[in-house]
C-alpha atoms as a PDB file:
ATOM      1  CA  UNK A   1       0.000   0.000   0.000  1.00  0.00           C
ATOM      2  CA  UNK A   2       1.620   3.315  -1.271  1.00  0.00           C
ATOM      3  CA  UNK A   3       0.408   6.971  -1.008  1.00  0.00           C
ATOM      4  CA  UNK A   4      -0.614   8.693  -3.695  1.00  0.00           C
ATOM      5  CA  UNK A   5       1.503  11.665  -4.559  1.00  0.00           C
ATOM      6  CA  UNK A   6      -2.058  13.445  -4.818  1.00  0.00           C
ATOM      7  CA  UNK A   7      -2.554  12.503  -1.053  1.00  0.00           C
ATOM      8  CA  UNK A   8       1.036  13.550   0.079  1.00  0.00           C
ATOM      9  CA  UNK A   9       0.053  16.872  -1.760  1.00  0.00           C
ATOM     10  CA  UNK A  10      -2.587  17.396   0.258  1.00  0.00           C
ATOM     11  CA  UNK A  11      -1.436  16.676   3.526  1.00  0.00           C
ATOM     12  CA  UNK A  12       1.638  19.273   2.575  1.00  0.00           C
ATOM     13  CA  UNK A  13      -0.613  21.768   2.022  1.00  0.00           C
ATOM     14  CA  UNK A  14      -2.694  21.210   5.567  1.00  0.00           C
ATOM     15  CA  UNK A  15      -0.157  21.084   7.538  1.00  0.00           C
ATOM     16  CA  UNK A  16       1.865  24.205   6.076  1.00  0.00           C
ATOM     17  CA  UNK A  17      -1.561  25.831   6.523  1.00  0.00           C
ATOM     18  CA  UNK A  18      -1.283  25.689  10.173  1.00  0.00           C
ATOM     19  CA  UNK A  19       2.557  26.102  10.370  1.00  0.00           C
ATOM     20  CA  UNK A  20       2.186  29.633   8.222  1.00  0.00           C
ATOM     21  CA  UNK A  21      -0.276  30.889  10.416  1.00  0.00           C
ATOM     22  CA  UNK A  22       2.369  29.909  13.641  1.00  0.00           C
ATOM     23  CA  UNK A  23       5.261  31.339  11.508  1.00  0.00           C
ATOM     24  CA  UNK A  24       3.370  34.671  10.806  1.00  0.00           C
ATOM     25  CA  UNK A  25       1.968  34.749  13.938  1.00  0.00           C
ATOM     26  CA  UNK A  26       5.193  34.808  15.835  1.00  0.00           C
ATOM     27  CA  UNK A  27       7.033  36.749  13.803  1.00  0.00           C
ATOM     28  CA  UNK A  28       4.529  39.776  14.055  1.00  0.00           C
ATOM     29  CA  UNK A  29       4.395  39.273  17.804  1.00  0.00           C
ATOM     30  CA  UNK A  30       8.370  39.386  17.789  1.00  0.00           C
ATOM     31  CA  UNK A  31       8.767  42.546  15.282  1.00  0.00           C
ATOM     32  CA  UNK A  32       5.243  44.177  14.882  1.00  0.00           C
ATOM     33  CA  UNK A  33       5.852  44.321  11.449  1.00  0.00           C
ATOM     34  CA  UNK A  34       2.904  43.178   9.232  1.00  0.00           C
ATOM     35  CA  UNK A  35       5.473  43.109   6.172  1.00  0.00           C
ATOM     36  CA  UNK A  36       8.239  41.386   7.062  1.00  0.00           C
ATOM     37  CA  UNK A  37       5.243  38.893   8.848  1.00  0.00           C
ATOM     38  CA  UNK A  38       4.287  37.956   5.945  1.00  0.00           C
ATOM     39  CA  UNK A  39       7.379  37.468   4.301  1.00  0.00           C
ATOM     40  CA  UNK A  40       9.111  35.245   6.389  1.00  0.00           C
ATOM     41  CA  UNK A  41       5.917  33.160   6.816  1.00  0.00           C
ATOM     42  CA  UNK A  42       5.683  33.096   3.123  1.00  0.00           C
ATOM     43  CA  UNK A  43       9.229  32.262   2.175  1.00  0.00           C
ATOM     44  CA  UNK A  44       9.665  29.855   5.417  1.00  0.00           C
ATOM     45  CA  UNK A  45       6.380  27.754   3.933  1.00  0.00           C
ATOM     46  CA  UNK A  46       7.557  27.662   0.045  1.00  0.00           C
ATOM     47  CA  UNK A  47      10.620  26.350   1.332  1.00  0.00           C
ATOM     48  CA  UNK A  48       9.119  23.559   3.756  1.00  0.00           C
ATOM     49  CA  UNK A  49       6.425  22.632   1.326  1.00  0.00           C
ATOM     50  CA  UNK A  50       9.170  21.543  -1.208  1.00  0.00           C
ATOM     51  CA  UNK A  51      11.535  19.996   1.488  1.00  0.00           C
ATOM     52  CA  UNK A  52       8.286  18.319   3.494  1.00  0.00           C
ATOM     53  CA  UNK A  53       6.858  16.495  -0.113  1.00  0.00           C
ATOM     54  CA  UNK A  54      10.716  15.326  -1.033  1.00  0.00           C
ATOM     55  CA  UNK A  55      10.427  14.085   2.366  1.00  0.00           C
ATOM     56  CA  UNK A  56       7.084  12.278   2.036  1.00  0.00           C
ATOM     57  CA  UNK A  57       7.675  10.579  -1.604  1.00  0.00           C
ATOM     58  CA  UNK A  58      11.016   9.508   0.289  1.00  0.00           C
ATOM     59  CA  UNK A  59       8.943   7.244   2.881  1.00  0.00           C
ATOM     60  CA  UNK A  60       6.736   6.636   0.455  1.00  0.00           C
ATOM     61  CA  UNK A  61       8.961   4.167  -0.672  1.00  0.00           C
ATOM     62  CA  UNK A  62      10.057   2.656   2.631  1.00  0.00           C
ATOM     63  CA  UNK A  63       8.236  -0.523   3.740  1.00  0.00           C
ATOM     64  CA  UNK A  64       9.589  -0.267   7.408  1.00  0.00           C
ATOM     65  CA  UNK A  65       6.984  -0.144   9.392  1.00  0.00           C
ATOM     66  CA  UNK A  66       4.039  -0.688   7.625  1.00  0.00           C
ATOM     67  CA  UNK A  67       0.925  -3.343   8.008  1.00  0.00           C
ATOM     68  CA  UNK A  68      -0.497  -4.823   4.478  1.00  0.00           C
ATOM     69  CA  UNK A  69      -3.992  -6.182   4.614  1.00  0.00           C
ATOM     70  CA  UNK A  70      -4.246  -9.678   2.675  1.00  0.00           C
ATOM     71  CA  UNK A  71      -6.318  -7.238   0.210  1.00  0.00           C
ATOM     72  CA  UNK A  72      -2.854  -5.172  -0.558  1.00  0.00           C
ATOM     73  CA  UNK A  73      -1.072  -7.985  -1.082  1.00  0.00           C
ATOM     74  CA  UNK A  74      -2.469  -9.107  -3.845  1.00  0.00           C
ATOM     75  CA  UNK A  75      -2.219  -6.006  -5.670  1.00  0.00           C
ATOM     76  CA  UNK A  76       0.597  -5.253  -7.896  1.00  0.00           C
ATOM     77  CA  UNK A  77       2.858  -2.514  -7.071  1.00  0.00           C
END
């Protein structure tokens, strides 16, 4: 049983949602600066997005740790 890269998409995007919002949040407590806010929660979450999916696709691929039902393994890979 394997992700599908449309599903590891996904949960990038969720989970970035809530880390931007933390990111800007912080950062606008910390400098009161509505600009530079948004930039560093902006350029912080392009860069994680990228680095988070490589990540996923990576253990995508690893079967360590994973439970097949009798169903998966029939299927082909």
């Amino acid at each position: 049983m394997k992700d599908s890269r449309y599903r590891s998409v996904v949960k990038t995007l969720s989970y970035r949602l809530i880390a931007i919002a933390i990111t800007t949040t912080v950062t606008y407590i910390l400098t009161r600066n509505i600009l530079l806010s948004a930039s560093v929660g902006g350029l912080d979450s392009l860069l994680k997005i990228l680095l988070y999916y490589i990540h996923e696709r990576m253990w995508a691929g690893v079967k360590w740790g994973r439970i097949f039902d009798s169903i998966d393994l029939k299927q082909k890979p």
